[in-house]
N, C-alpha and C. Protein backbone atom coordinates (compact mmCIF):
# COMPACT_ATOMS: atom_id res chain seq x y z
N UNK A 1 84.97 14.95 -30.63
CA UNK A 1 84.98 13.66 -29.99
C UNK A 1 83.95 13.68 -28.86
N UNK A 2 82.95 12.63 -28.78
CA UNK A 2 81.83 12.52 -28.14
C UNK A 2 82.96 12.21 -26.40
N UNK A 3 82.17 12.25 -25.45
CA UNK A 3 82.48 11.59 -24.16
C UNK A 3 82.20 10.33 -24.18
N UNK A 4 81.99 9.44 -24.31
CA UNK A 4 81.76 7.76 -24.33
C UNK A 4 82.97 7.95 -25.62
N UNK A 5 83.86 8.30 -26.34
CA UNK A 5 85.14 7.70 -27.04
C UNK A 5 85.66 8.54 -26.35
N UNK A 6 85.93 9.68 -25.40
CA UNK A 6 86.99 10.57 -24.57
C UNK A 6 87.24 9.01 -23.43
N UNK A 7 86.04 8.62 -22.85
CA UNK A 7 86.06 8.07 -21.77
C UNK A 7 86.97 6.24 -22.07
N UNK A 8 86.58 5.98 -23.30
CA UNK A 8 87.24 4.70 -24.15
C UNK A 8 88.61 4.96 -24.37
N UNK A 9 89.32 5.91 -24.33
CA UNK A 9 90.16 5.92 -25.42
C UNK A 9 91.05 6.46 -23.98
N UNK A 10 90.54 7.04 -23.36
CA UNK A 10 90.98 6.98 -21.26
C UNK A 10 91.55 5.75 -21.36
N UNK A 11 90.14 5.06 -20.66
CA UNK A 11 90.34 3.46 -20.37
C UNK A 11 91.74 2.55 -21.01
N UNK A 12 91.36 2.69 -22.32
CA UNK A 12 92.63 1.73 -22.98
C UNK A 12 93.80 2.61 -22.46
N UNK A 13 94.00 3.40 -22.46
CA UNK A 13 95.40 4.40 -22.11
C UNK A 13 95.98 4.13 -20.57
N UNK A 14 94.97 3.89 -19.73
CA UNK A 14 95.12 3.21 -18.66
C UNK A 14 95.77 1.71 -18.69
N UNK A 15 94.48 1.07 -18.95
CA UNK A 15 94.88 -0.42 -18.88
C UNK A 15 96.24 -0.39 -19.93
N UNK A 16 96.73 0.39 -21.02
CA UNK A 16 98.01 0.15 -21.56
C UNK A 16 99.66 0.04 -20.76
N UNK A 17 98.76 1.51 -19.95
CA UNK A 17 99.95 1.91 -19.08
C UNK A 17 100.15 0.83 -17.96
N UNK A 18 98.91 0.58 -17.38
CA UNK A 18 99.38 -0.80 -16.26
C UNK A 18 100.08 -1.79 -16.90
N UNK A 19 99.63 -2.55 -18.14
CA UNK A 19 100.39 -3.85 -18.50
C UNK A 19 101.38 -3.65 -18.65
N UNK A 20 102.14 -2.27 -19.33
CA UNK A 20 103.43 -2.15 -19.80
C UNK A 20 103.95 -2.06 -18.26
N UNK A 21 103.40 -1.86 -17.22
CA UNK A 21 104.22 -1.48 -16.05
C UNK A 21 104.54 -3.08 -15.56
N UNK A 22 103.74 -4.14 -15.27
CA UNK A 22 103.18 -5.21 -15.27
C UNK A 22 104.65 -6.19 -15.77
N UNK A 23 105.46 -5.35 -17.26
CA UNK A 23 105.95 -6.00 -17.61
C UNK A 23 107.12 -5.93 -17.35
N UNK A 24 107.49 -5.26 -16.32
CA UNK A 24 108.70 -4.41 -15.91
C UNK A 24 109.74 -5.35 -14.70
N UNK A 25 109.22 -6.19 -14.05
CA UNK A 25 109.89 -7.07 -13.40
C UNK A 25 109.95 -8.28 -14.12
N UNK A 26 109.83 -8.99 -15.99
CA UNK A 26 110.35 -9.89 -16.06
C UNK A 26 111.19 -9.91 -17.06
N UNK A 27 111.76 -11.39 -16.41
CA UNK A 27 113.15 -11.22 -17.74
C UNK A 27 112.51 -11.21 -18.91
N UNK A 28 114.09 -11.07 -19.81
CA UNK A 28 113.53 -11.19 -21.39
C UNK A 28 112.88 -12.38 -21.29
N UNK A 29 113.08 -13.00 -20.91
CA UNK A 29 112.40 -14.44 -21.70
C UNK A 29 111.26 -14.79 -21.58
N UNK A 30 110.21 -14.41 -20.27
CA UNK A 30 109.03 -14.00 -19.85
C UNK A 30 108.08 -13.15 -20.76
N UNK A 31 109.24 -11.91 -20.82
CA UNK A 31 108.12 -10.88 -21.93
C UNK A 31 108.18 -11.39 -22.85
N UNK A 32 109.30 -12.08 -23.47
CA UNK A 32 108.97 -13.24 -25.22
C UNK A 32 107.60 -14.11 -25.04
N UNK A 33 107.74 -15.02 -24.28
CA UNK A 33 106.52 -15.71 -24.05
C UNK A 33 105.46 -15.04 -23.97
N UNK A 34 105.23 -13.81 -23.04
CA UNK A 34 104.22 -12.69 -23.00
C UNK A 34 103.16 -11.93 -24.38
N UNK A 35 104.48 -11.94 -25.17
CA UNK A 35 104.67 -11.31 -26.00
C UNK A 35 103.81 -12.39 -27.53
N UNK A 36 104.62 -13.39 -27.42
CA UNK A 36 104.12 -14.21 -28.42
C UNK A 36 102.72 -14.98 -27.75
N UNK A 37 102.65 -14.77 -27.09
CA UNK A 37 101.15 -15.11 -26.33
C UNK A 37 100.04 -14.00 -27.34
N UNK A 38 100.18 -13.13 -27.03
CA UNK A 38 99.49 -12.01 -27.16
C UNK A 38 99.39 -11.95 -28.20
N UNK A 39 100.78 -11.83 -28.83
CA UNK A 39 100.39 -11.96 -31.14
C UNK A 39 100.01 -13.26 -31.47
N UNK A 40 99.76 -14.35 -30.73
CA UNK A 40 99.46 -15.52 -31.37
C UNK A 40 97.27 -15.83 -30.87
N UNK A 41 97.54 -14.84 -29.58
CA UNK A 41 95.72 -15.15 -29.66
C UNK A 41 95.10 -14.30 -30.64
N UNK A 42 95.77 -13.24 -30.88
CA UNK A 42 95.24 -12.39 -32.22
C UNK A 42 95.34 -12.81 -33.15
N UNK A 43 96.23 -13.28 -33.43
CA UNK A 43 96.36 -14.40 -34.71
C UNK A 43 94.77 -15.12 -34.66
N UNK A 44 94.91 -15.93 -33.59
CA UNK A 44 93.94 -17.03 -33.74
C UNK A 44 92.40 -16.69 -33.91
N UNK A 45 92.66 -15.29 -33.18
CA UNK A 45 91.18 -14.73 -33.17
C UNK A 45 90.58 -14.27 -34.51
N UNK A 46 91.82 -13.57 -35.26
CA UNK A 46 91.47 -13.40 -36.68
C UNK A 46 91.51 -14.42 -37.59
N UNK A 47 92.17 -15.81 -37.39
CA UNK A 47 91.96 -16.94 -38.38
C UNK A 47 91.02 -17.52 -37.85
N UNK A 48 90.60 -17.82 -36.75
CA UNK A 48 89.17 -18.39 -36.59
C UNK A 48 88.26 -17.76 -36.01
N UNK A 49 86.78 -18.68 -36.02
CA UNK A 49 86.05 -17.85 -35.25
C UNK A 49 85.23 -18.11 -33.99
N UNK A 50 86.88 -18.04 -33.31
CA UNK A 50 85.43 -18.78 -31.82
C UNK A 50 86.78 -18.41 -30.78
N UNK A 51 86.18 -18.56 -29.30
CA UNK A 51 87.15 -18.89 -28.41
C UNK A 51 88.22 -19.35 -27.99
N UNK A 52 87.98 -21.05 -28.82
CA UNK A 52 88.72 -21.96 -29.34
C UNK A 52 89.84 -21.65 -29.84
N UNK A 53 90.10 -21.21 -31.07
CA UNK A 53 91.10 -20.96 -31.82
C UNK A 53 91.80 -19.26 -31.07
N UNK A 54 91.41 -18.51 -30.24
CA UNK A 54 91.86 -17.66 -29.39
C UNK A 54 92.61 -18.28 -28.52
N UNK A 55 92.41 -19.09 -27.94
CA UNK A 55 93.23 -19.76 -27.12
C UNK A 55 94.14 -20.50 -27.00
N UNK A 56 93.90 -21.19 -28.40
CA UNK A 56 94.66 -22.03 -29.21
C UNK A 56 95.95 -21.31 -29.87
N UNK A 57 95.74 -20.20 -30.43
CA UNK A 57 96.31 -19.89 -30.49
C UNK A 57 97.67 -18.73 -29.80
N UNK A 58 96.83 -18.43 -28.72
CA UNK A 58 97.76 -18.02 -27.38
C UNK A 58 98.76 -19.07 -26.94
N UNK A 59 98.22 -19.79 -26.59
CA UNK A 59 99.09 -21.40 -26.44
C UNK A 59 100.12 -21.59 -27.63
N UNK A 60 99.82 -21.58 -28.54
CA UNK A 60 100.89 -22.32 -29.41
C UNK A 60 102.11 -20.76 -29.33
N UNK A 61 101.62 -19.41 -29.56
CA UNK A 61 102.08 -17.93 -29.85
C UNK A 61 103.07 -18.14 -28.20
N UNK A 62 102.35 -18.48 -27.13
CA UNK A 62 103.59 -18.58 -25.99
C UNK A 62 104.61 -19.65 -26.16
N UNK A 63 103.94 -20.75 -25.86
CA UNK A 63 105.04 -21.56 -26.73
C UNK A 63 106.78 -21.14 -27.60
N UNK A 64 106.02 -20.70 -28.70
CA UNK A 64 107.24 -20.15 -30.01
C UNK A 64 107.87 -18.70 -29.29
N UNK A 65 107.27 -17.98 -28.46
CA UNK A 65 107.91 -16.96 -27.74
C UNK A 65 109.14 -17.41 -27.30
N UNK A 66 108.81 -18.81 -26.10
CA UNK A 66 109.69 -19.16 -24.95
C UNK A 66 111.08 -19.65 -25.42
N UNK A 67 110.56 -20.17 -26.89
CA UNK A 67 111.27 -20.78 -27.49
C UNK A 67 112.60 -20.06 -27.76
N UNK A 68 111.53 -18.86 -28.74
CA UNK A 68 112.35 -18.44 -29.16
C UNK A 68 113.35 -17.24 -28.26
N UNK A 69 112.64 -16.77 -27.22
CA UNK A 69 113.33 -15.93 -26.07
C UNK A 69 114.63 -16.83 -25.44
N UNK A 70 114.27 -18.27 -25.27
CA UNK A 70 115.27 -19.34 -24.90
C UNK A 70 116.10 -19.31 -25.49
N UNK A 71 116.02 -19.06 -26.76
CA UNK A 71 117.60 -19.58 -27.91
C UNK A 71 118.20 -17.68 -27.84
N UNK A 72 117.21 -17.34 -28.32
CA UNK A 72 117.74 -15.71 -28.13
C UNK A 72 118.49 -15.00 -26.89
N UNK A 73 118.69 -15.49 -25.97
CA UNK A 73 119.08 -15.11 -24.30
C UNK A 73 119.96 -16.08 -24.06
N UNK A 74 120.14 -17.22 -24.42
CA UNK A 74 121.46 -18.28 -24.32
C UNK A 74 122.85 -17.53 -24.52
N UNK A 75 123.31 -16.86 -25.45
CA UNK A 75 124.40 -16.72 -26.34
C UNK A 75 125.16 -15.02 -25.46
């Protein structure tokens, strides 16, 4: 393994470890939204091809999170 992928593969291991820490003061229903945020701009990023539909689809992916963290955390 070269140093420029030692030094990459650092980095992400870092920034992984902060967000997961990041996620540690909210309720469930926060990290749902969080959560479906995150699988829904990937979504969008892989069905389309632009910014646009990244965002678009973050938006709609938080959305169906809150939703669904809302009905899931009621009961």
């Amino acid at each position: 393994m070269n140093t420029t992928t030692r030094r990459s593969l650092g980095a992400l291991a870092l920034v992984a470890t902060m967000a997961l820490g990041a996620c540690s003061n909210m309720t469930p229903r926060e990290r749902d939204t969080a959560v479906g945020a995150a699988v829904g701009g990937a979504a969008g990023a892989v069905v389309g091809d632009g910014v646009l539909s990244t965002i678009g689809g973050a938006a709609v992916g938080g959305v169906i999170g809150n939703q669904v963290g809302k009905h899931r955390h009621e009961k």
